[in-house]
Protein backbone atom coordinates (compact mmCIF):
# COMPACT_ATOMS: atom_id res chain seq x y z
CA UNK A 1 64.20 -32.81 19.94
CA UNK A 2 61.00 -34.97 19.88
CA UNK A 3 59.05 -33.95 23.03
CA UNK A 4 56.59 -36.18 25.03
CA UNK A 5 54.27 -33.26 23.61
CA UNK A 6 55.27 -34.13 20.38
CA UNK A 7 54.64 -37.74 20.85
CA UNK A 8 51.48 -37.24 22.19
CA UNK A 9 50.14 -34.75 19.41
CA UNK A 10 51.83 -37.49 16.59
CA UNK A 11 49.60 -40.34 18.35
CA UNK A 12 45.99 -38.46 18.07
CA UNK A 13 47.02 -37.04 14.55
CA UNK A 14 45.26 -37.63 11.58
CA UNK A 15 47.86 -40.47 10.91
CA UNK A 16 48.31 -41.51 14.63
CA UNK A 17 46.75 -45.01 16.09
CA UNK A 18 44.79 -43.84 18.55
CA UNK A 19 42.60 -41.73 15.98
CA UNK A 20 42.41 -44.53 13.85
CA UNK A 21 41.09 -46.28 16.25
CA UNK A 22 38.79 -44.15 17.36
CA UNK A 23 37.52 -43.12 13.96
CA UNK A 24 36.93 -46.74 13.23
CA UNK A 25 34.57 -46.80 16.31
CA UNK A 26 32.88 -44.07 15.45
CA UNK A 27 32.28 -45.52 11.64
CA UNK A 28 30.69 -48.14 13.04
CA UNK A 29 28.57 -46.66 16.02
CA UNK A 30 24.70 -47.59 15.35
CA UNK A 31 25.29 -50.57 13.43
CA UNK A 32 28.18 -52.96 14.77
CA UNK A 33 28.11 -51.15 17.95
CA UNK A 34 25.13 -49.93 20.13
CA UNK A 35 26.80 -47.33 22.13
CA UNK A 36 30.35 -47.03 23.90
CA UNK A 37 31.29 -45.94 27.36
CA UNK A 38 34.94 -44.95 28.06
CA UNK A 39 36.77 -44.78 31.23
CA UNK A 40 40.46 -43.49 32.15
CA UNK A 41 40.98 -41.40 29.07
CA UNK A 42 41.35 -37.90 29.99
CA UNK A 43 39.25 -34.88 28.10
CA UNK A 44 42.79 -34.17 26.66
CA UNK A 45 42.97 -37.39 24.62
CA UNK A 46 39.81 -36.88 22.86
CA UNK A 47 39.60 -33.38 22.79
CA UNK A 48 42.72 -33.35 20.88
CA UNK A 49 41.35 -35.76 18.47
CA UNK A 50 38.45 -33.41 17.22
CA UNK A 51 36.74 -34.53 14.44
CA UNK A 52 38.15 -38.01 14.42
CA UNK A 53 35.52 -38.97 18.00
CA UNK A 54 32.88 -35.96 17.61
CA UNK A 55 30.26 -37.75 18.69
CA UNK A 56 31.95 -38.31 22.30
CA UNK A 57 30.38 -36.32 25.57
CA UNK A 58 32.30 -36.27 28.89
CA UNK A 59 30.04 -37.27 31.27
CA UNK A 60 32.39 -36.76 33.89
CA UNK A 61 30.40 -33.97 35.72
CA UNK A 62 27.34 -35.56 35.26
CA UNK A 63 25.76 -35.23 38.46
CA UNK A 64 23.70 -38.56 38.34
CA UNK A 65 27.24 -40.67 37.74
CA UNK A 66 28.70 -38.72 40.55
CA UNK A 67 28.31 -42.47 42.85
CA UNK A 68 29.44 -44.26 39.80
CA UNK A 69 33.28 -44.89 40.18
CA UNK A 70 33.57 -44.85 43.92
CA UNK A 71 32.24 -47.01 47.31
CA UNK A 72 29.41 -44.41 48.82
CA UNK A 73 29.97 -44.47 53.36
CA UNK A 74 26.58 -47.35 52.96
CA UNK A 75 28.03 -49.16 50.53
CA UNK A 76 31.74 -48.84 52.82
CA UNK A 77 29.64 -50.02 55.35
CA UNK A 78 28.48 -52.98 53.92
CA UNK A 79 32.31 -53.79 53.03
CA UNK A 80 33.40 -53.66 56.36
CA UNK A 81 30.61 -55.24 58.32
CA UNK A 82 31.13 -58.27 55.87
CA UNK A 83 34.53 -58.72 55.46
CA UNK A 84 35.78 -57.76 59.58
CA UNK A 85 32.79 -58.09 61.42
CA UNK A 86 34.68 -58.02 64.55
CA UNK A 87 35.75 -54.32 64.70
CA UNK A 88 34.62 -51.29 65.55
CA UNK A 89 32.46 -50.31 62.46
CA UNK A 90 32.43 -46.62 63.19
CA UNK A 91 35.85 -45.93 64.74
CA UNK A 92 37.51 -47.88 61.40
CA UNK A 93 35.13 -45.99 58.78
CA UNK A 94 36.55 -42.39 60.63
CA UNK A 95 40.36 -43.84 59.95
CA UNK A 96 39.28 -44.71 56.45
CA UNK A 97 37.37 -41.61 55.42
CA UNK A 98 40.72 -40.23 56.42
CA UNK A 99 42.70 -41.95 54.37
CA UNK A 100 40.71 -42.87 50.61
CA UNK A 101 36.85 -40.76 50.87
CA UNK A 102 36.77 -37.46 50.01
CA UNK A 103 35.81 -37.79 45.69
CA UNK A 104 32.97 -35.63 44.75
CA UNK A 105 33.26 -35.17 40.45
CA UNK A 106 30.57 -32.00 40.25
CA UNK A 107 29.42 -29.70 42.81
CA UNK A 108 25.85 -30.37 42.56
CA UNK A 109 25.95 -33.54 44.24
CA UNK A 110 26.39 -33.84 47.17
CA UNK A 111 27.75 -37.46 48.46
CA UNK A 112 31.31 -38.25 48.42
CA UNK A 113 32.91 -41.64 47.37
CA UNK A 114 36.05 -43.39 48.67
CA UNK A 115 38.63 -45.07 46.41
CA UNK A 116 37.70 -48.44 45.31
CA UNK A 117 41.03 -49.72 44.72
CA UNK A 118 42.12 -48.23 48.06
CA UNK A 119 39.67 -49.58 50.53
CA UNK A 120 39.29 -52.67 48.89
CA UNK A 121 43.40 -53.15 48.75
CA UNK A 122 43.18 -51.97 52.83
CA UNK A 123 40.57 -54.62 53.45
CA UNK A 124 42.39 -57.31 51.91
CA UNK A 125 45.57 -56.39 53.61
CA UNK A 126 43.98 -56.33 57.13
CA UNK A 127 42.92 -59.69 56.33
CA UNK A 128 45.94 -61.32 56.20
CA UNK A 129 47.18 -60.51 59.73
CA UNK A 130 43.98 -57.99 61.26
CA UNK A 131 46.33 -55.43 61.35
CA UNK A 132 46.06 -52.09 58.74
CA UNK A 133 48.82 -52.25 56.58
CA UNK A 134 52.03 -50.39 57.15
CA UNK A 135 51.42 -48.67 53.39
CA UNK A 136 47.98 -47.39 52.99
CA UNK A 137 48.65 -47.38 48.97
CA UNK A 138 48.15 -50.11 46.96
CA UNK A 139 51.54 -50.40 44.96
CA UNK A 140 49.59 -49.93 41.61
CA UNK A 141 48.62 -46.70 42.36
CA UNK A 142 52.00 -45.52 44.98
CA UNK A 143 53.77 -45.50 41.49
CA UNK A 144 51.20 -42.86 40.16
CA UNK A 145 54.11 -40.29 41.70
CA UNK A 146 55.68 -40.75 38.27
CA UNK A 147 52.60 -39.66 36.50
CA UNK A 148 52.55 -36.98 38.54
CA UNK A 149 56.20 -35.76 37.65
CA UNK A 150 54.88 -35.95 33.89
CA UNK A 151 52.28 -33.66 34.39
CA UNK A 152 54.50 -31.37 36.53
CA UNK A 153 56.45 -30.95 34.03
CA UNK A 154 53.87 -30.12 31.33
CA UNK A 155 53.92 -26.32 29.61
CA UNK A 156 55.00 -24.17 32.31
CA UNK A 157 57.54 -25.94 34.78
CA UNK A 158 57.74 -22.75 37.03
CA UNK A 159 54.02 -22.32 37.45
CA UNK A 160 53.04 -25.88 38.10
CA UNK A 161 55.97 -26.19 40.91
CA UNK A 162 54.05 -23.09 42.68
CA UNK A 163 50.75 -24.90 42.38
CA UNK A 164 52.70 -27.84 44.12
CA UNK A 165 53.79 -26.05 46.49
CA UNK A 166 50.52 -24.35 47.14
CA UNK A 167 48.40 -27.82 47.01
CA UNK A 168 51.00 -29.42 49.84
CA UNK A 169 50.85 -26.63 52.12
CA UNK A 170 47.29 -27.11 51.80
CA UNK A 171 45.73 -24.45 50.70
CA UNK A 172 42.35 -24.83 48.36
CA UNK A 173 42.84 -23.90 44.78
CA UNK A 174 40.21 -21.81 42.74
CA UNK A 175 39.89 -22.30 39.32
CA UNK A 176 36.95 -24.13 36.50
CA UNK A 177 36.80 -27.31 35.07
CA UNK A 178 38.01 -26.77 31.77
CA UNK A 179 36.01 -29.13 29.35
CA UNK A 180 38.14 -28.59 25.85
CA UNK A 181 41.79 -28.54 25.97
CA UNK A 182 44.50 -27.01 23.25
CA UNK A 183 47.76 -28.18 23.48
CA UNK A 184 48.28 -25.39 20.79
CA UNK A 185 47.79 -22.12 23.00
CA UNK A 186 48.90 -21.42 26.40
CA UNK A 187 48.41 -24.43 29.13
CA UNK A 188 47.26 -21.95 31.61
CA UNK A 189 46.81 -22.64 35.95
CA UNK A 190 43.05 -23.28 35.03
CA UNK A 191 43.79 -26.36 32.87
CA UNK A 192 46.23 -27.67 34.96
CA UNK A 193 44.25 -27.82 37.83
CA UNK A 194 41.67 -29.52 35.53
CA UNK A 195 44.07 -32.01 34.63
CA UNK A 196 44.79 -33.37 38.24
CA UNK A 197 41.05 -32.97 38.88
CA UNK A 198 40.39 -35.26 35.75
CA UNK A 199 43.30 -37.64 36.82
CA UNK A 200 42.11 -37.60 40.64
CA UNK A 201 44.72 -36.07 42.27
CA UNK A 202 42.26 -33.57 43.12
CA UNK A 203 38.68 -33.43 44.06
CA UNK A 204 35.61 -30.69 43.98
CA UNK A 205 35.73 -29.26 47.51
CA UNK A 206 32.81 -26.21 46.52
CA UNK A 207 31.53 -24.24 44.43
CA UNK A 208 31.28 -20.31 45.00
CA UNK A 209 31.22 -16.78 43.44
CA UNK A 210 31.00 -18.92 39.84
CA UNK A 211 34.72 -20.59 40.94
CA UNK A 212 35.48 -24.01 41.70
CA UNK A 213 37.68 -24.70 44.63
CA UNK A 214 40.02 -27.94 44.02
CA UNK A 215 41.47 -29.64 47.25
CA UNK A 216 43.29 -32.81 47.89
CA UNK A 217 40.59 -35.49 48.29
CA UNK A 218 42.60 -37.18 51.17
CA UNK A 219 45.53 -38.68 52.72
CA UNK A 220 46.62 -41.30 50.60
CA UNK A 221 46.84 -39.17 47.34
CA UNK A 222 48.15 -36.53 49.22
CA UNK A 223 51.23 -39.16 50.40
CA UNK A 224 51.66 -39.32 46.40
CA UNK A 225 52.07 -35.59 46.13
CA UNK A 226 55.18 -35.64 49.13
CA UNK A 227 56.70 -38.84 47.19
CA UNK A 228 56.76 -36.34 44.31
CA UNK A 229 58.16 -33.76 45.99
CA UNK A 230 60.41 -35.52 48.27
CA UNK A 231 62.00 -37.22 44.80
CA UNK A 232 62.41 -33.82 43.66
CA UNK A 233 63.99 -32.87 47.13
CA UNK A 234 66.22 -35.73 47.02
CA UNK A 235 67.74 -35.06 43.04
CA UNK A 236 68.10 -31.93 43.95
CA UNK A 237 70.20 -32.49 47.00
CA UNK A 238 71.29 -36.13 46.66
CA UNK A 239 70.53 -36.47 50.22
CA UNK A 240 69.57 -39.86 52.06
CA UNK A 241 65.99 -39.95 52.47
CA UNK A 242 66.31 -43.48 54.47
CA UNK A 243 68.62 -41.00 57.22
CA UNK A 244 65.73 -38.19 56.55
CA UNK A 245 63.00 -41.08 57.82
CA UNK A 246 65.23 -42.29 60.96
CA UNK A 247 65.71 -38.87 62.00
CA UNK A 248 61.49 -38.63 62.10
CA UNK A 249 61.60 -41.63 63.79
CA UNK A 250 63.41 -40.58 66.85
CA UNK A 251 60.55 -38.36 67.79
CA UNK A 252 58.46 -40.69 67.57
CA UNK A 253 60.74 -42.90 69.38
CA UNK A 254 62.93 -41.17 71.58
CA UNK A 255 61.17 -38.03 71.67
CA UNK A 256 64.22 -35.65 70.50
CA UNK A 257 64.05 -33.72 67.51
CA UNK A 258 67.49 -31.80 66.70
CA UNK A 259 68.62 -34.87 64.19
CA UNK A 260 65.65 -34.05 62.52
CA UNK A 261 66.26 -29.86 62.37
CA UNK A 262 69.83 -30.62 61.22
CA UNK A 263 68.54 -32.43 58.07
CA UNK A 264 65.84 -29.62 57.38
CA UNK A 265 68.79 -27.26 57.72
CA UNK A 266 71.19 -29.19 55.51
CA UNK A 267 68.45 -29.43 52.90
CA UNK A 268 67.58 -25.60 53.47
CA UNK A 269 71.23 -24.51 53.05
CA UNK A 270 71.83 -27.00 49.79
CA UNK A 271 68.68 -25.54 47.99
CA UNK A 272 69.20 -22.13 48.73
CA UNK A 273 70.56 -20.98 45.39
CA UNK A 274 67.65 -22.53 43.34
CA UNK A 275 65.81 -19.89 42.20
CA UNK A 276 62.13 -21.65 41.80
CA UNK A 277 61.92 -21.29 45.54
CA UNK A 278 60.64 -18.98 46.86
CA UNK A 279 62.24 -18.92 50.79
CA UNK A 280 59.63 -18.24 53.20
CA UNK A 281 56.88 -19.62 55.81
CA UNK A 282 55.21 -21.46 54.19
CA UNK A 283 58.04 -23.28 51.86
CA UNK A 284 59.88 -24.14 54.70
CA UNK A 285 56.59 -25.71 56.62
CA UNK A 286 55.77 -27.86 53.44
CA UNK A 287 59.63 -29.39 53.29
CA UNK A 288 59.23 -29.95 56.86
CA UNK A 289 55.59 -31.89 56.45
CA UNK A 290 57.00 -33.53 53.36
CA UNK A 291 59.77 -34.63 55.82
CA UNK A 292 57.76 -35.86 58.43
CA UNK A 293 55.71 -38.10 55.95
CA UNK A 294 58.32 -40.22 55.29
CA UNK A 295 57.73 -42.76 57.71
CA UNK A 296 55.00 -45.12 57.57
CA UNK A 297 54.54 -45.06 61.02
CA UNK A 298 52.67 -41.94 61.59
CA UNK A 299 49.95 -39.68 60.00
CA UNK A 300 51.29 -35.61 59.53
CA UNK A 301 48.24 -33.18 59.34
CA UNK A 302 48.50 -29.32 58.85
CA UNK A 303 47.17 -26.60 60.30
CA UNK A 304 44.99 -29.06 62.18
CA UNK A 305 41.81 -28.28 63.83
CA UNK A 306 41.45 -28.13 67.46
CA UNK A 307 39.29 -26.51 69.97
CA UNK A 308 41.57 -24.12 70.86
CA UNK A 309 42.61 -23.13 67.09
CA UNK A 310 44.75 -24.63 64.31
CA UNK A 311 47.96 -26.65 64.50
CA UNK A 312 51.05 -25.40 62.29
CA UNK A 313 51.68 -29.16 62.29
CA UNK A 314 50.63 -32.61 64.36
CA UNK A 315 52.84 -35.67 63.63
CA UNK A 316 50.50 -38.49 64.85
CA UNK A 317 50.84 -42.30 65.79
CA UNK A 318 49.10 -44.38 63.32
CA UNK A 319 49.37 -47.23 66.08
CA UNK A 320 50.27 -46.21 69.66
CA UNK A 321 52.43 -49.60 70.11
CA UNK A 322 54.98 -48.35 67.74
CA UNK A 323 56.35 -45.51 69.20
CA UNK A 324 56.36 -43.32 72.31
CA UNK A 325 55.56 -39.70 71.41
CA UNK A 326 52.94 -37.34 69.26
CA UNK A 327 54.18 -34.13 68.15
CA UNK A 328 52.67 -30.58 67.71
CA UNK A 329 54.95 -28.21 65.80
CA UNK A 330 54.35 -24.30 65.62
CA UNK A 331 56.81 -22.98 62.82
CA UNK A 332 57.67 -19.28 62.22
CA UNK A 333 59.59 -17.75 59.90
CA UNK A 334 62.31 -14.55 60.08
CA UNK A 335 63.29 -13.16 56.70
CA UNK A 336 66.98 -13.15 56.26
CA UNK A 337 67.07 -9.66 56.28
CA UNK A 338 65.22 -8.80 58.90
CA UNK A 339 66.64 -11.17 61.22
CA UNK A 340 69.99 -9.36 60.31
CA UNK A 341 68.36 -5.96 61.38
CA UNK A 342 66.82 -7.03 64.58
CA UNK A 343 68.82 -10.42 65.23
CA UNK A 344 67.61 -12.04 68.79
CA UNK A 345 65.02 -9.52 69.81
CA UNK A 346 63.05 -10.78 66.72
CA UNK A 347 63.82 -14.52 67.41
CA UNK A 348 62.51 -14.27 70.69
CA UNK A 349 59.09 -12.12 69.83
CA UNK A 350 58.51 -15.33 67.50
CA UNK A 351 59.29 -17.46 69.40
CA UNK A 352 57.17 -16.19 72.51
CA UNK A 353 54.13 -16.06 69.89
CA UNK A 354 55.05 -19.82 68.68
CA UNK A 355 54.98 -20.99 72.93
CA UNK A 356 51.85 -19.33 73.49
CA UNK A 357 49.84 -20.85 70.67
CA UNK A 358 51.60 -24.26 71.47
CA UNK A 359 50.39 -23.75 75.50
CA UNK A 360 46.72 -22.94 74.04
CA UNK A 361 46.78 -25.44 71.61
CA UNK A 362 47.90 -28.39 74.06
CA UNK A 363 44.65 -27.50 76.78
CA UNK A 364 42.55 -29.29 73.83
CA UNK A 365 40.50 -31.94 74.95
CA UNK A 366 42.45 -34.68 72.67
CA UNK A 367 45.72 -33.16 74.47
CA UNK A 368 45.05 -32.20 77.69
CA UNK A 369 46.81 -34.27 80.46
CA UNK A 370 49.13 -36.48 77.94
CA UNK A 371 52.30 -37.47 79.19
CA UNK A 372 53.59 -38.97 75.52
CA UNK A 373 52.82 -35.52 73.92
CA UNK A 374 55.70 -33.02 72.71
CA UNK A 375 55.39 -29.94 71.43
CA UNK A 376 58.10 -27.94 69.65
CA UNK A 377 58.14 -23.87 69.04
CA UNK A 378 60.83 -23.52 66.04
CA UNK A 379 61.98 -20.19 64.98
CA UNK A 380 63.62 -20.19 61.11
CA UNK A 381 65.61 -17.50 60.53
CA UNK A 382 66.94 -17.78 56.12
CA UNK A 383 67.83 -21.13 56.01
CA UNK A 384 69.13 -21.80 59.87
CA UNK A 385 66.80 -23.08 62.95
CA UNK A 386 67.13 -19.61 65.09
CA UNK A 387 65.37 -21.01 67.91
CA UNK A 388 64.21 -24.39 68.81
CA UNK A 389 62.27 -24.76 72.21
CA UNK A 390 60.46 -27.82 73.35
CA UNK A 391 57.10 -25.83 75.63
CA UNK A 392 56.43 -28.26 78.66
């Protein structure tokens, strides 16, 4: 069969377009044309064209271009003081560092850059009614969930699905920037990672011990990854995401989350025979936070920072007007087997560990005293909510 791969490698062939074209360029570089600079074409594109654009040079790492393709916090600044002069400068930069900042292309600079298209597609939006806009992506780039399934499924299905999983429960990934790509020889976890970093799904967080650590740059493109995975979720399962999202919406809401466990159970028991998951802690937590963002109406953070420690989960108001309740969430997990050794004994040691972070966690400052604050201790034993306790 004729694989996207196979497409791809016919295109920047000898006989392909896209090396004509290119070649064609470079014929006529220091006479017709001066000089060329190219944006949105991956290393992969011209790497794989070789001697057909030799006289290329990603400057992608270049540490003095590092401001080039993004808004720096001054130049944010200026946006917002121009455009909505009458709000709170410094309280609507936070929200928007949040949700589009966070780009830094080499480690040896040292200023990040938001999204242009994001914060200027925000800005424009709260213009129209001065109100933030119930989808924080610009529709152009919300679709980019497809690109991502592409690139998912490049090479190694199996390996890329664990880096997924990885990336949405948070966790920093170490690798290098790889700057030459073969199609040819094994697409290893190193150019992957490369891939979304060249594509901006994710970002430089640091450099150390001669690695580079990837990480999601922020909210926004990591709303893209859960569209990803919730699509995979829902072919998988054929289950009604729009039920999914009301069920999230009556803790926000109402305040009550069992609709909500008996959808993360159903899911749980359908996908229990797939054998690319791997059933534990930490699976279980990303469904659940890939869950939770399904609603527009809140912000989900993991293990969020507090004073008193970090947060399995917080499910957050975006706007305190639409809806009645925040939520803190402290998962743990009992392996099937183990839980069929020691049954409720177990259940109950986790679940007394779960209340007493959840009692610690709630005498932070930001916490301390709310009335519209519920916090949840759940206890997963397999696939089935053991224990589910709501800590006063």
């Amino acid at each position: 069969s004729f694989t996207s791969i196979d497409r791809f490698e016919d295109t920047v062939s000898k006989q392909g377009f896209l090396r004509k074209f290119f070649e064609v360029i470079k014929k006529k570089t220091g006479s017709i044309i001066d000089r060329l600079f190219v944006t949105g074409v991956s290393p992969i594109t011209l790497d794989s064209m070789t001697s057909g654009f030799n006289i290329a040079k990603n400057k992608t790492m270049d540490s003095n271009l590092n401001t080039m393709m993004g808004f720096t916090e001054k130049e944010a600044r200026c946006l917002i003081k121009q455009t909505l002069p009458d709000y709170d400068l410094d309280s609507m930069l936070e929200k928007l560092k949040e949700y589009y900042d966070g780009y830094l292309f080499t480690p040896r600079a040292s200023e990040r850059v938001f999204n242009t298209d994001m914060l200027l597609y925000y800005v424009s939006e709260y213009l129209i009614d001065n109100t933030e806009p119930s989808d924080l992506i610009d529709s152009n780039i919300s679709s980019d969930y497809s690109k991502l399934q592409n690139l998912f499924s490049l090479k190694d299905k199996k390996q890329n699905y664990e880096i997924l999983e990885d990336i949405l429960a948070g966790n920093d990934q170490r690798g290098k920037v790889t700057v030459e790509f073969n199609l040819q020889r094994r697409f290893t976890k190193k150019d992957f990672l490369s891939l979304l970093f060249y594509l901006g799904f994710l970002t430089i967080d640091r450099e150390e011990d001669g690695f580079i650590y990837f990480r999601v740059p922020n909210y926004a493109v990591k709303e893209i990854y859960f569209d990803y995975f919730n699509s995979i979720i829902s072919e998988e399962t054929s289950f009604d995401s729009l039920e999914i999202e009301a069920s999230v919406v009556e803790i926000l809401k109402n305040g009550e989350i069992n609709p909500f466990i008996e959808k993360v159970e159903a899911t749980l028991a359908a996908l229990s025979n797939r054998d690319y998951i791997k059933f534990d802690e930490k699976y279980i937590k990303v469904l659940i936070f890939s869950y939770l963002n399904l609603t527009q109406l809140s912000i989900v953070k993991s293990e969020y920072e507090v004073a008193e420690g970090y947060l399995d989960l917080a499910l957050l108001r975006r706007n305190t007007e639409k809806g009645n309740y925040d939520a803190l969430i402290e998962l743990k997990y009992i392996k099937a087997a183990d839980y069929k050794e020691k049954g409720e004994a177990l259940v109950e040691q986790k679940l007394k560990e779960a209340s007493a972070q959840l009692e610690r966690y709630g005498r932070a400052a930001e916490f301390k005293n709310r009335k519209d604050l519920k916090k949840w201790a759940l206890v997963f034993a397999g696939t089935d909510a053991a224990a589910v306790e709501e800590i006063k």
